[in-house]
C-alpha atoms as a PDB file:
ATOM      1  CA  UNK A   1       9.022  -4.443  46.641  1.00  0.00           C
ATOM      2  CA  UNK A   2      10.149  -8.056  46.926  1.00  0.00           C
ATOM      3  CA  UNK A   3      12.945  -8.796  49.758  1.00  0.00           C
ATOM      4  CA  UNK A   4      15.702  -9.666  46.834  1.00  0.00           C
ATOM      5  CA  UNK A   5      15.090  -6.361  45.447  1.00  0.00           C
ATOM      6  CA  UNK A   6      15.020  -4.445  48.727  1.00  0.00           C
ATOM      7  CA  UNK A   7      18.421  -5.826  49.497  1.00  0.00           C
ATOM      8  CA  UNK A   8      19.688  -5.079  46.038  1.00  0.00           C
ATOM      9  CA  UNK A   9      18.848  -1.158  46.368  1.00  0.00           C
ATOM     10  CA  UNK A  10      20.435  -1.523  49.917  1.00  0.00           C
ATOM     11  CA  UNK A  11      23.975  -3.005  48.507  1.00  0.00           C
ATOM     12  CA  UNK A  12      23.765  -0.324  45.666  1.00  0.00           C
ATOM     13  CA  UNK A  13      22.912   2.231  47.830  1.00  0.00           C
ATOM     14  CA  UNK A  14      25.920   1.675  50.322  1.00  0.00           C
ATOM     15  CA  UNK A  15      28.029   0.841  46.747  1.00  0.00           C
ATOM     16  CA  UNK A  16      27.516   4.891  46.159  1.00  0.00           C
ATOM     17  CA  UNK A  17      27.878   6.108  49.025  1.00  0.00           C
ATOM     18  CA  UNK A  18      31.770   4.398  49.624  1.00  0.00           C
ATOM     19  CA  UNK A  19      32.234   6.206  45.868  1.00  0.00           C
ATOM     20  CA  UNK A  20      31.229   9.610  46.775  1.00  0.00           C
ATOM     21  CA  UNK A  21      32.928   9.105  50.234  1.00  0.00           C
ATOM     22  CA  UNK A  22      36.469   8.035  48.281  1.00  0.00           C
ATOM     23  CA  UNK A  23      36.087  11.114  45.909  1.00  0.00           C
ATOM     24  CA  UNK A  24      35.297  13.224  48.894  1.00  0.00           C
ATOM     25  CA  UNK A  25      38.154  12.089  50.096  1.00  0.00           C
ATOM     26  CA  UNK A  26      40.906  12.305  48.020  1.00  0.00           C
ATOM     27  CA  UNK A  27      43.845  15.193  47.754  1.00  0.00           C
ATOM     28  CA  UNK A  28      44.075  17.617  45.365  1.00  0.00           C
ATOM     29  CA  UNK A  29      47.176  16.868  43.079  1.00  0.00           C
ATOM     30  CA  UNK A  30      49.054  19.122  41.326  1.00  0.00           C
ATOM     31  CA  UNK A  31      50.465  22.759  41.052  1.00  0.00           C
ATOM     32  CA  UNK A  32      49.645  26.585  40.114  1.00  0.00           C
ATOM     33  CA  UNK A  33      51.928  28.802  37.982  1.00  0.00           C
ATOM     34  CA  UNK A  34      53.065  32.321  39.223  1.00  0.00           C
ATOM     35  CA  UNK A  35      55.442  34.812  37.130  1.00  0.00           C
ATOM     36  CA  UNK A  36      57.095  36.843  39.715  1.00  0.00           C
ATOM     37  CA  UNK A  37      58.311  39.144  36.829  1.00  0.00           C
ATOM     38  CA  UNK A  38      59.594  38.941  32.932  1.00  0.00           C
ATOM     39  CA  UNK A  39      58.123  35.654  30.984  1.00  0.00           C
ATOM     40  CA  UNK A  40      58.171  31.846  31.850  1.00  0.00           C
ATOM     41  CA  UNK A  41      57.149  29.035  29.270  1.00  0.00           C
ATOM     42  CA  UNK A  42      55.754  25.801  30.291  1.00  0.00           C
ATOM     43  CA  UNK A  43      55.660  23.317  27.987  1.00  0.00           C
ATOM     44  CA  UNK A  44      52.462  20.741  29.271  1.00  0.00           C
ATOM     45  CA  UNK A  45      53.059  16.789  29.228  1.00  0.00           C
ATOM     46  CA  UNK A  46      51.338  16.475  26.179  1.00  0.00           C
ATOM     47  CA  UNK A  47      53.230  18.380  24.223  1.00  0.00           C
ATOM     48  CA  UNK A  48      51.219  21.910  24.246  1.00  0.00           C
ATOM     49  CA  UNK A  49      53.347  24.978  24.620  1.00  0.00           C
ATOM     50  CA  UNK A  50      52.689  28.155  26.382  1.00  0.00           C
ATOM     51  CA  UNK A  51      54.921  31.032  25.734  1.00  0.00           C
ATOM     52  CA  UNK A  52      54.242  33.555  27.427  1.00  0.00           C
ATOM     53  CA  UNK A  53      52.876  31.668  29.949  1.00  0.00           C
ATOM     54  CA  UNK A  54      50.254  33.210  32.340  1.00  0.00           C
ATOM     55  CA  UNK A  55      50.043  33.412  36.213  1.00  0.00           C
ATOM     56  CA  UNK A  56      47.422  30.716  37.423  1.00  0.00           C
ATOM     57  CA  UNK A  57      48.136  28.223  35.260  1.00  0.00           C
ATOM     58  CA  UNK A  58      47.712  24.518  36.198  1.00  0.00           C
ATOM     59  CA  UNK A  59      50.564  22.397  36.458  1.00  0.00           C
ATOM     60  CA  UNK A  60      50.613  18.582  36.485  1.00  0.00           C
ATOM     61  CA  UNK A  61      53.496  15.737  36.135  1.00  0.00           C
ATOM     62  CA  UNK A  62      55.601  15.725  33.023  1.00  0.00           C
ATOM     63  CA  UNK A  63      55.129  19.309  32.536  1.00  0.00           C
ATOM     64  CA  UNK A  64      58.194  21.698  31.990  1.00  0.00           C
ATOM     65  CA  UNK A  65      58.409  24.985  33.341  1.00  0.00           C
ATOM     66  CA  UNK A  66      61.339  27.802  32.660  1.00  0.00           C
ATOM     67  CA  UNK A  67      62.082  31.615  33.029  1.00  0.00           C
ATOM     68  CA  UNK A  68      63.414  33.037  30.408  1.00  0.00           C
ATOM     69  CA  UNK A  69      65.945  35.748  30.318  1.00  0.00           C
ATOM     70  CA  UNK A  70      66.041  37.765  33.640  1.00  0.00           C
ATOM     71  CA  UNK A  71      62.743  36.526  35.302  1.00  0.00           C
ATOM     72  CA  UNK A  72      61.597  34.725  38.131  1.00  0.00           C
ATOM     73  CA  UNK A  73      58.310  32.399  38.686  1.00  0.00           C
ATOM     74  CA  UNK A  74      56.719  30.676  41.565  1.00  0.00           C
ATOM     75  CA  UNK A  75      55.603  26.813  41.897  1.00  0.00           C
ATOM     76  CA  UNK A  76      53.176  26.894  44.352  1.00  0.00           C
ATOM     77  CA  UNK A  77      52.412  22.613  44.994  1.00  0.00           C
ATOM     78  CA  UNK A  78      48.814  21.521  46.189  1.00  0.00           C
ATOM     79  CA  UNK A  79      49.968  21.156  50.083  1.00  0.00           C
ATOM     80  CA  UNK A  80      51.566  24.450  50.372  1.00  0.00           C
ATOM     81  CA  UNK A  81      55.353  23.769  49.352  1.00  0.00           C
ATOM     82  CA  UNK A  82      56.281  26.776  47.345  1.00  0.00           C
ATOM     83  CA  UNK A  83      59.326  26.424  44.704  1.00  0.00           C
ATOM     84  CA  UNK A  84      60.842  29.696  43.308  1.00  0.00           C
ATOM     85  CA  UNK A  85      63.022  29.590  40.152  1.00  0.00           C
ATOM     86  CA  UNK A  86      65.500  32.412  39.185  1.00  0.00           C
ATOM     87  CA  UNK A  87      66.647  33.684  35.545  1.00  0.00           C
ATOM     88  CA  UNK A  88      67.079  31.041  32.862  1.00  0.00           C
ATOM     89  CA  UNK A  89      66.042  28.577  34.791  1.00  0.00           C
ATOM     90  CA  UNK A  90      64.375  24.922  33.577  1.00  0.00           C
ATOM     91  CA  UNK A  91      62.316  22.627  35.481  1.00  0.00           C
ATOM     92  CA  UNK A  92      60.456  19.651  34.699  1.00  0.00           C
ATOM     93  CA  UNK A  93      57.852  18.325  37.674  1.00  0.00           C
ATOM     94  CA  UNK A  94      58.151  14.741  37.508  1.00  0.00           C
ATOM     95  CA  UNK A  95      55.948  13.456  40.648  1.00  0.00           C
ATOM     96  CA  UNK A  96      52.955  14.769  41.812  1.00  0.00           C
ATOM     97  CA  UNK A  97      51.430  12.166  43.956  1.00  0.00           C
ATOM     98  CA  UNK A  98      48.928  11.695  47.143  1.00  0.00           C
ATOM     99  CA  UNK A  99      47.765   8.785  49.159  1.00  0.00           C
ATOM    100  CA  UNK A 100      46.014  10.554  51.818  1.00  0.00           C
ATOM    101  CA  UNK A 101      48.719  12.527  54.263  1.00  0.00           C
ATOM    102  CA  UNK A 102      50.862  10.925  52.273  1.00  0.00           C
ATOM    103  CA  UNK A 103      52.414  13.117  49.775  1.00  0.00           C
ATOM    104  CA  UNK A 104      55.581  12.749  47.337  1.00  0.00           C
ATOM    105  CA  UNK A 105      57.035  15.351  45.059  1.00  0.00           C
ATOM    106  CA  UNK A 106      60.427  15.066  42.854  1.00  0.00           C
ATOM    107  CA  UNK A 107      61.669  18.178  40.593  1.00  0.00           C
ATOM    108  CA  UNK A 108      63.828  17.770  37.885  1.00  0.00           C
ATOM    109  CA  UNK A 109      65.883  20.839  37.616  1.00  0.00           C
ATOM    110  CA  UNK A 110      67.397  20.662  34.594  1.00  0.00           C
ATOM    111  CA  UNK A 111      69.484  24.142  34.557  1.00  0.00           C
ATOM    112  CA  UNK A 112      69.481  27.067  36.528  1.00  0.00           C
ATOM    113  CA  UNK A 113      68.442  27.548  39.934  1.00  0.00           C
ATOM    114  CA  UNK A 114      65.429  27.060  42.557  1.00  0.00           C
ATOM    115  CA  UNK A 115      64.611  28.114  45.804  1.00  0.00           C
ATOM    116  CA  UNK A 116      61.911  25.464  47.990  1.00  0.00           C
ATOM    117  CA  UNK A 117      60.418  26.439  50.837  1.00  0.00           C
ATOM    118  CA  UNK A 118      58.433  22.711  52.159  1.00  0.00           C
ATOM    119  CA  UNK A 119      55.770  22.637  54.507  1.00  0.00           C
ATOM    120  CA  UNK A 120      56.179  20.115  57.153  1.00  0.00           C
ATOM    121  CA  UNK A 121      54.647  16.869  56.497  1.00  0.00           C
ATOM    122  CA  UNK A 122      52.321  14.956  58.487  1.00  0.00           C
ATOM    123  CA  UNK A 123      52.942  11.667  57.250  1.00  0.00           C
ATOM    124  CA  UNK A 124      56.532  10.565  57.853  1.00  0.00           C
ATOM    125  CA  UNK A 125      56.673   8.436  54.859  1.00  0.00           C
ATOM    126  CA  UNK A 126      55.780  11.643  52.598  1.00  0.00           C
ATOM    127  CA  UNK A 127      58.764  13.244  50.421  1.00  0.00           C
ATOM    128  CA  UNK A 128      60.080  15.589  49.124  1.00  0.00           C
ATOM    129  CA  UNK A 129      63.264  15.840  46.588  1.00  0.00           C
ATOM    130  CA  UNK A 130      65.029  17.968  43.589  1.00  0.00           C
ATOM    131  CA  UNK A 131      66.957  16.270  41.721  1.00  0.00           C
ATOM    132  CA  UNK A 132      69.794  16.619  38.408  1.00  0.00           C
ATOM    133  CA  UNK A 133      69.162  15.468  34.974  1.00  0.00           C
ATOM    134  CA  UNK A 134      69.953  11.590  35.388  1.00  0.00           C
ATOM    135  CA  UNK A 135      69.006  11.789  39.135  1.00  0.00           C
ATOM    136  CA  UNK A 136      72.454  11.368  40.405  1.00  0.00           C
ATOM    137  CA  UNK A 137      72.213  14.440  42.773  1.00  0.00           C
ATOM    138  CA  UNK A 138      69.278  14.729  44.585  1.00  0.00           C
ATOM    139  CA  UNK A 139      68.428  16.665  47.801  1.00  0.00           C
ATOM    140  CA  UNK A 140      65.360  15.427  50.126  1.00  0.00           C
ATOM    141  CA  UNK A 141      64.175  17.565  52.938  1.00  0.00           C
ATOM    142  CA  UNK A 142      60.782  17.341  54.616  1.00  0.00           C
ATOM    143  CA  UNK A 143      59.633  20.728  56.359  1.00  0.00           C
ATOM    144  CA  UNK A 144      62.774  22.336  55.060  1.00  0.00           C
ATOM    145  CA  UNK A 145      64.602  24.595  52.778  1.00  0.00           C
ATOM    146  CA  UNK A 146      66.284  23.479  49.802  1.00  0.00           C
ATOM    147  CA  UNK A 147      68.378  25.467  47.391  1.00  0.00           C
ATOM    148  CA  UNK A 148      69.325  23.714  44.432  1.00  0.00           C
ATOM    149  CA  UNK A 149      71.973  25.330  42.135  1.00  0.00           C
ATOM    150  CA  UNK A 150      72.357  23.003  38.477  1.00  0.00           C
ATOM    151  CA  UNK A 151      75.396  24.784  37.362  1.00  0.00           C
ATOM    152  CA  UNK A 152      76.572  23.289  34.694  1.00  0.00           C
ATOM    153  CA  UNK A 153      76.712  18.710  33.802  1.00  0.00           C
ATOM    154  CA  UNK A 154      79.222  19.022  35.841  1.00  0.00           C
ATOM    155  CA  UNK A 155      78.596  21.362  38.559  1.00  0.00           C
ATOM    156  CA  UNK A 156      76.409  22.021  41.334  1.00  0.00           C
ATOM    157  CA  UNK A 157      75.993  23.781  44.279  1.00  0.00           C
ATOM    158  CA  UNK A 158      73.062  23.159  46.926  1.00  0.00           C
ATOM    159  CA  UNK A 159      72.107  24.220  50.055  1.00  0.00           C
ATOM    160  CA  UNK A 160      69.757  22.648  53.445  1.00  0.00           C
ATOM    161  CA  UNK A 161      68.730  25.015  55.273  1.00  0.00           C
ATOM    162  CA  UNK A 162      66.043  25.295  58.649  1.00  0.00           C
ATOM    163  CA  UNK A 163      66.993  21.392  59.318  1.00  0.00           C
ATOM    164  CA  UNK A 164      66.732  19.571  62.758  1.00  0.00           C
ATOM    165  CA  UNK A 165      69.861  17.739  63.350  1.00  0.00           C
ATOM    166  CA  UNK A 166      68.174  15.299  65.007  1.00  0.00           C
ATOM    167  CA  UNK A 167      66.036  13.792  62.116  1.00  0.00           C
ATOM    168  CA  UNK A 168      68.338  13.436  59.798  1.00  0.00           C
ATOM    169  CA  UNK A 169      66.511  11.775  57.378  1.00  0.00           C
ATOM    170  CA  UNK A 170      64.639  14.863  56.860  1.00  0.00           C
ATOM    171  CA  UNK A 171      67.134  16.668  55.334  1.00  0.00           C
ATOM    172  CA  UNK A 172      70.053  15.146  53.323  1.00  0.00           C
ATOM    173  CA  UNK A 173      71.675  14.984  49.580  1.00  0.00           C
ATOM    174  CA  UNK A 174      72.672  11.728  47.886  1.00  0.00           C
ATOM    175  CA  UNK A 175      75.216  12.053  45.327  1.00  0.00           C
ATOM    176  CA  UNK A 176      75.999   8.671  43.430  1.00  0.00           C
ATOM    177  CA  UNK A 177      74.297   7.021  46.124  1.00  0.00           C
ATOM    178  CA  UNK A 178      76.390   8.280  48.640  1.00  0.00           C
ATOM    179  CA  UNK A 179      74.563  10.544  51.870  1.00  0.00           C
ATOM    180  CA  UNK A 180      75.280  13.361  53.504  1.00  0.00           C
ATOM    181  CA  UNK A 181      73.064  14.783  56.037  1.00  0.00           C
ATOM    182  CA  UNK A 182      72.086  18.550  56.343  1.00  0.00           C
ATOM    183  CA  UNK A 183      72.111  21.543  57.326  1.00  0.00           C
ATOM    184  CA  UNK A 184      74.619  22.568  55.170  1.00  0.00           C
ATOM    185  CA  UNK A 185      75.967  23.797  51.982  1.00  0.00           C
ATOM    186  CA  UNK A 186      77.502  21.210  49.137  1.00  0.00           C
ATOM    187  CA  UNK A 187      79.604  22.116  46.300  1.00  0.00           C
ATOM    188  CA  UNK A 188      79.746  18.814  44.092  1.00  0.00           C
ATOM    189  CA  UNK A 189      82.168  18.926  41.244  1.00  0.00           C
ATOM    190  CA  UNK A 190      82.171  15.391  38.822  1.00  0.00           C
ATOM    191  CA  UNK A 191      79.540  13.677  40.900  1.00  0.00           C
ATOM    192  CA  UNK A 192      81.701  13.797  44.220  1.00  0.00           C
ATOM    193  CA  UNK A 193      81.029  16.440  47.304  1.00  0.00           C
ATOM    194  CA  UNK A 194      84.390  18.479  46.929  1.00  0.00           C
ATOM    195  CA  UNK A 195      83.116  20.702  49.420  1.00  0.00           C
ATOM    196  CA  UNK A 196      80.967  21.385  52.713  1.00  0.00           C
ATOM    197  CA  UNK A 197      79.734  24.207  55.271  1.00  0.00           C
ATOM    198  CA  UNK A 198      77.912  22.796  57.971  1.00  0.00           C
ATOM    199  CA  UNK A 199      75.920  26.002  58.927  1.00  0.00           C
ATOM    200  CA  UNK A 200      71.859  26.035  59.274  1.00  0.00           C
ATOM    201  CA  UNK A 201      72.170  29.768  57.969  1.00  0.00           C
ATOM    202  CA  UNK A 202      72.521  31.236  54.256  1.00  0.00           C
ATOM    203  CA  UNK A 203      74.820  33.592  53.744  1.00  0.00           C
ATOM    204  CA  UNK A 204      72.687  36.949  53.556  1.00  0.00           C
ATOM    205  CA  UNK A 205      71.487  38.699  50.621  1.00  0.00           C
ATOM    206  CA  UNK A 206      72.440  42.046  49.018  1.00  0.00           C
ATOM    207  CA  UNK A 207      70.629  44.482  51.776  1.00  0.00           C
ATOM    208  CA  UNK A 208      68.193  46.677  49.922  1.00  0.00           C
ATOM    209  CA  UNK A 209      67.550  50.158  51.574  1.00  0.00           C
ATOM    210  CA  UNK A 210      64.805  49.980  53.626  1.00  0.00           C
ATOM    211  CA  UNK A 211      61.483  52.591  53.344  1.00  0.00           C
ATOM    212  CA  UNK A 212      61.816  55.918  54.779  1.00  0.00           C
ATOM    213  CA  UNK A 213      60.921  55.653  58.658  1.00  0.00           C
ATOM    214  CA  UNK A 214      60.732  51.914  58.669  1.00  0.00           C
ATOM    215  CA  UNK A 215      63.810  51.402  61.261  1.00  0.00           C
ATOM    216  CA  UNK A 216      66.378  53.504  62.592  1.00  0.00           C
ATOM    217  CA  UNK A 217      69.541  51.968  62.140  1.00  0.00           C
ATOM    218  CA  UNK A 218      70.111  49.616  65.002  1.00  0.00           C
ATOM    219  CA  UNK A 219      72.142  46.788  64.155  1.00  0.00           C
ATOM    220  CA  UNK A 220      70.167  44.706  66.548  1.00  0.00           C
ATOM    221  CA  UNK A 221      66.703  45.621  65.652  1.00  0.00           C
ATOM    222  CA  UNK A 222      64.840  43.413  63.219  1.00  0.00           C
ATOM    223  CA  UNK A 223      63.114  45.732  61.008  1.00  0.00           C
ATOM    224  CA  UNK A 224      66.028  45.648  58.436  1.00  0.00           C
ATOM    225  CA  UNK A 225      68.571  48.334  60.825  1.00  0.00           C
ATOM    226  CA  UNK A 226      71.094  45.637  59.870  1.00  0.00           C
ATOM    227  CA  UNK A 227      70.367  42.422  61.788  1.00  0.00           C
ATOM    228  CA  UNK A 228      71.828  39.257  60.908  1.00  0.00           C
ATOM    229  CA  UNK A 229      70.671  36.435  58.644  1.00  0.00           C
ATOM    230  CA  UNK A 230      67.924  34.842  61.224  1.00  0.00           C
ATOM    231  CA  UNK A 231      66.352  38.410  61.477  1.00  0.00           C
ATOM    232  CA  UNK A 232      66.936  38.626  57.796  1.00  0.00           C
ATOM    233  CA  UNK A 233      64.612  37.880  55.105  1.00  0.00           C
ATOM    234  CA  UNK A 234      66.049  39.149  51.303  1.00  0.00           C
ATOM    235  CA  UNK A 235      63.148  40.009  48.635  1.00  0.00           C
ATOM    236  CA  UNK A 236      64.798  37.704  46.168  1.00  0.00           C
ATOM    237  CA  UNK A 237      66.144  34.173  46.321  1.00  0.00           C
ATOM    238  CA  UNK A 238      69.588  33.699  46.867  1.00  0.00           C
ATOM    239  CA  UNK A 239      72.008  33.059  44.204  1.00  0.00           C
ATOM    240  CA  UNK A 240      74.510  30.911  43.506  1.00  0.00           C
ATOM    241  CA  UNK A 241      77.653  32.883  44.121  1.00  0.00           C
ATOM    242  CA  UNK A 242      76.452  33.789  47.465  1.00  0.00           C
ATOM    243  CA  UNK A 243      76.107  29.906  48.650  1.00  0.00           C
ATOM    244  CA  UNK A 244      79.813  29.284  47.361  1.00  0.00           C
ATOM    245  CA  UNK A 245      81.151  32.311  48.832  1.00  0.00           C
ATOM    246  CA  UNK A 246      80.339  30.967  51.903  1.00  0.00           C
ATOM    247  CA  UNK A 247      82.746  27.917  51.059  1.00  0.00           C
ATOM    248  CA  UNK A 248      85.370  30.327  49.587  1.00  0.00           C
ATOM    249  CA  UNK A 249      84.759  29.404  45.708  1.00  0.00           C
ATOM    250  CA  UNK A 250      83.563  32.153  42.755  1.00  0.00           C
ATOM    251  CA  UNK A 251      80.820  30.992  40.365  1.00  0.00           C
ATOM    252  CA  UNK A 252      79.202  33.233  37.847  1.00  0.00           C
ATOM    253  CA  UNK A 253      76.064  30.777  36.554  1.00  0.00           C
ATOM    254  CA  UNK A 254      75.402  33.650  34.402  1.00  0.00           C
ATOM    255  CA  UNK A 255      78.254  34.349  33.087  1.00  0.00           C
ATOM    256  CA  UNK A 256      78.907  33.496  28.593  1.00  0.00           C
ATOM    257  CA  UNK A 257      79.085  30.433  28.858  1.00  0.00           C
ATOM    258  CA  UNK A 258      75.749  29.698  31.382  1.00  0.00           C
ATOM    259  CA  UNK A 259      74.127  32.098  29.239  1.00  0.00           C
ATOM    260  CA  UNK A 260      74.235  29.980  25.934  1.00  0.00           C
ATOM    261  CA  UNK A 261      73.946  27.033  27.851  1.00  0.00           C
ATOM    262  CA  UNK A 262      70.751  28.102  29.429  1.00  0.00           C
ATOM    263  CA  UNK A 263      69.498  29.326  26.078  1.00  0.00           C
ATOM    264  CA  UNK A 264      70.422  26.510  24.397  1.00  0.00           C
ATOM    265  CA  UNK A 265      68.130  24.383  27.255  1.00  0.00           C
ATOM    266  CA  UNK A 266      65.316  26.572  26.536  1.00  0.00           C
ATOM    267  CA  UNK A 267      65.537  26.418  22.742  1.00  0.00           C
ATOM    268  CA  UNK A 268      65.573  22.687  23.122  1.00  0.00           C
ATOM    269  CA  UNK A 269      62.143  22.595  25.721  1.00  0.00           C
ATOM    270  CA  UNK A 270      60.363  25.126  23.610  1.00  0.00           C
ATOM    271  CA  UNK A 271      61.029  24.667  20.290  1.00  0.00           C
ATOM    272  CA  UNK A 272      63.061  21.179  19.856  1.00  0.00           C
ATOM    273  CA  UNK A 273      59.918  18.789  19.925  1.00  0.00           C
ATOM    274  CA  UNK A 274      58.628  20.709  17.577  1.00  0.00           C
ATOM    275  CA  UNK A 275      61.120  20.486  15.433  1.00  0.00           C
ATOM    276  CA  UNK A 276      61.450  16.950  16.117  1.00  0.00           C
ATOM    277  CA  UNK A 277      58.111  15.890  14.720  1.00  0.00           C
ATOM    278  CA  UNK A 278      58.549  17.957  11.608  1.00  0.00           C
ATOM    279  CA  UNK A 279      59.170  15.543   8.525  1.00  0.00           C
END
């Protein structure tokens, strides 16, 4: 072998090694599908809809994802962020992206409501963020709880919880720009905060009974003998009305109206582009 080819097989050989070492390297991207209970639909970004869709399934940017009727389904994102949505609820994943430890996810929820639980991220440029049709509410929170309540156009309620005062910039909602820093709960009514509850702890959910023998009553005790919400942990996410009870308003999401306007959502992602391409 001549020295010009020996250095050529040298300088290819390092060329694929750098390749593999890059693939090697690279973070997963995306998420998996889990249906709690009832049905969810997804419709995928390239138009292919799945209704019923099934637990396991692949999700990737542009897709749409939505319970119908009185079901819930679990987002489970490649770093360990896990996004629950309750009944008649529509979502629409519109960033999946990694650099390394650097990782960025936006939802879109378009109606109904969702429940994240983030995983703290190592990289402090990383983000996460769920967001209203049009983007003009949006909640960020890195290593934090975010309950995001699309209500109506016009309505919204969200909560921050399990946020460290001192970083603010790990937990915060912009509305038309404007911040406001967590914890908290935020009624915005017309694109304005109307109301605020600066509290770090959800109001807690319906108790359920607990199993025969598993606690004895005491209020202080933290096997579900009535402790308070840091002891607490509810089997389902919490709801709307209980976030704005805790700022004195009544909503009913669910109520009519919210009914045929989530409906109506769902008609539209499942069956509208279908529709649309028919000539």
């Amino acid at each position: 072998m001549t020295l010009r080819a020996f250095s050529a097989f040298l300088v290819a050989g390092a060329l694929f090694l750098s390749a593999a070492s890059a693939v090697g390297a690279q973070t997963p991207q995306g998420a998996t599908l889990t249906v709690s209970s009832g049905q969810a639909g997804v419709v995928k970004a390239d138009g292919a809809r799945l209704s019923p869709a099934r637990s396991g399934l692949d999700l990737g940017v542009g897709d749409q994802v939505g319970t119908i009727g009185d079901s819930d389904a679990l987002v489970t994102f490649f770093e360990g962020t896990e996004l629950e949505l309750g009944k008649d609820t529509t979502i629409i994943l519109r960033e999946i992206r990694s650099s390394g430890n650097e990782v960025h996810v936006t939802i879109e929820d378009v109606l109904g409501v969702t429940n994240s639980r983030l995983k703290a991220f190592v990289n402090p440029n990383s983000s996460y963020q769920v967001q209203n049709p049009g983007g003009t509410v949006v909640a960020v929170g890195r290593g934090t709880r975010i309950y995001f309540g699309e209500i109506s156009p016009r309505l919204a309620v969200i909560g921050l919880f399990d946020c460290n005062p001192a970083l603010p910039h790990e937990c915060y909602i912009l509305v038309q720009g404007v911040r406001t820093n967590g914890p908290g709960i935020f009624l915005i009514r017309e694109g304005v905060v109307t109301q605020e509850s600066s509290t770090d702890q959800p109001p807690d959910p319906p108790r359920h009974p607990a199993p025969p023998g598993d606690g004895d009553g005491d209020p202080g005790s933290p096997d579900g003998g009535g402790g308070g919400s840091a002891n607490y942990r509810g089997p389902t996410p919490l709801t709307a009305e209980l976030l704005a009870s805790r700022l004195g308003e009544e909503l009913n999401p669910f109520s009519a109206t919210g009914s045929i306007l989530a409906l109506g959502m769902l008609g539209w992602t499942f069956l509208g582009p279908r529709n649309g391409r028919r000539r």
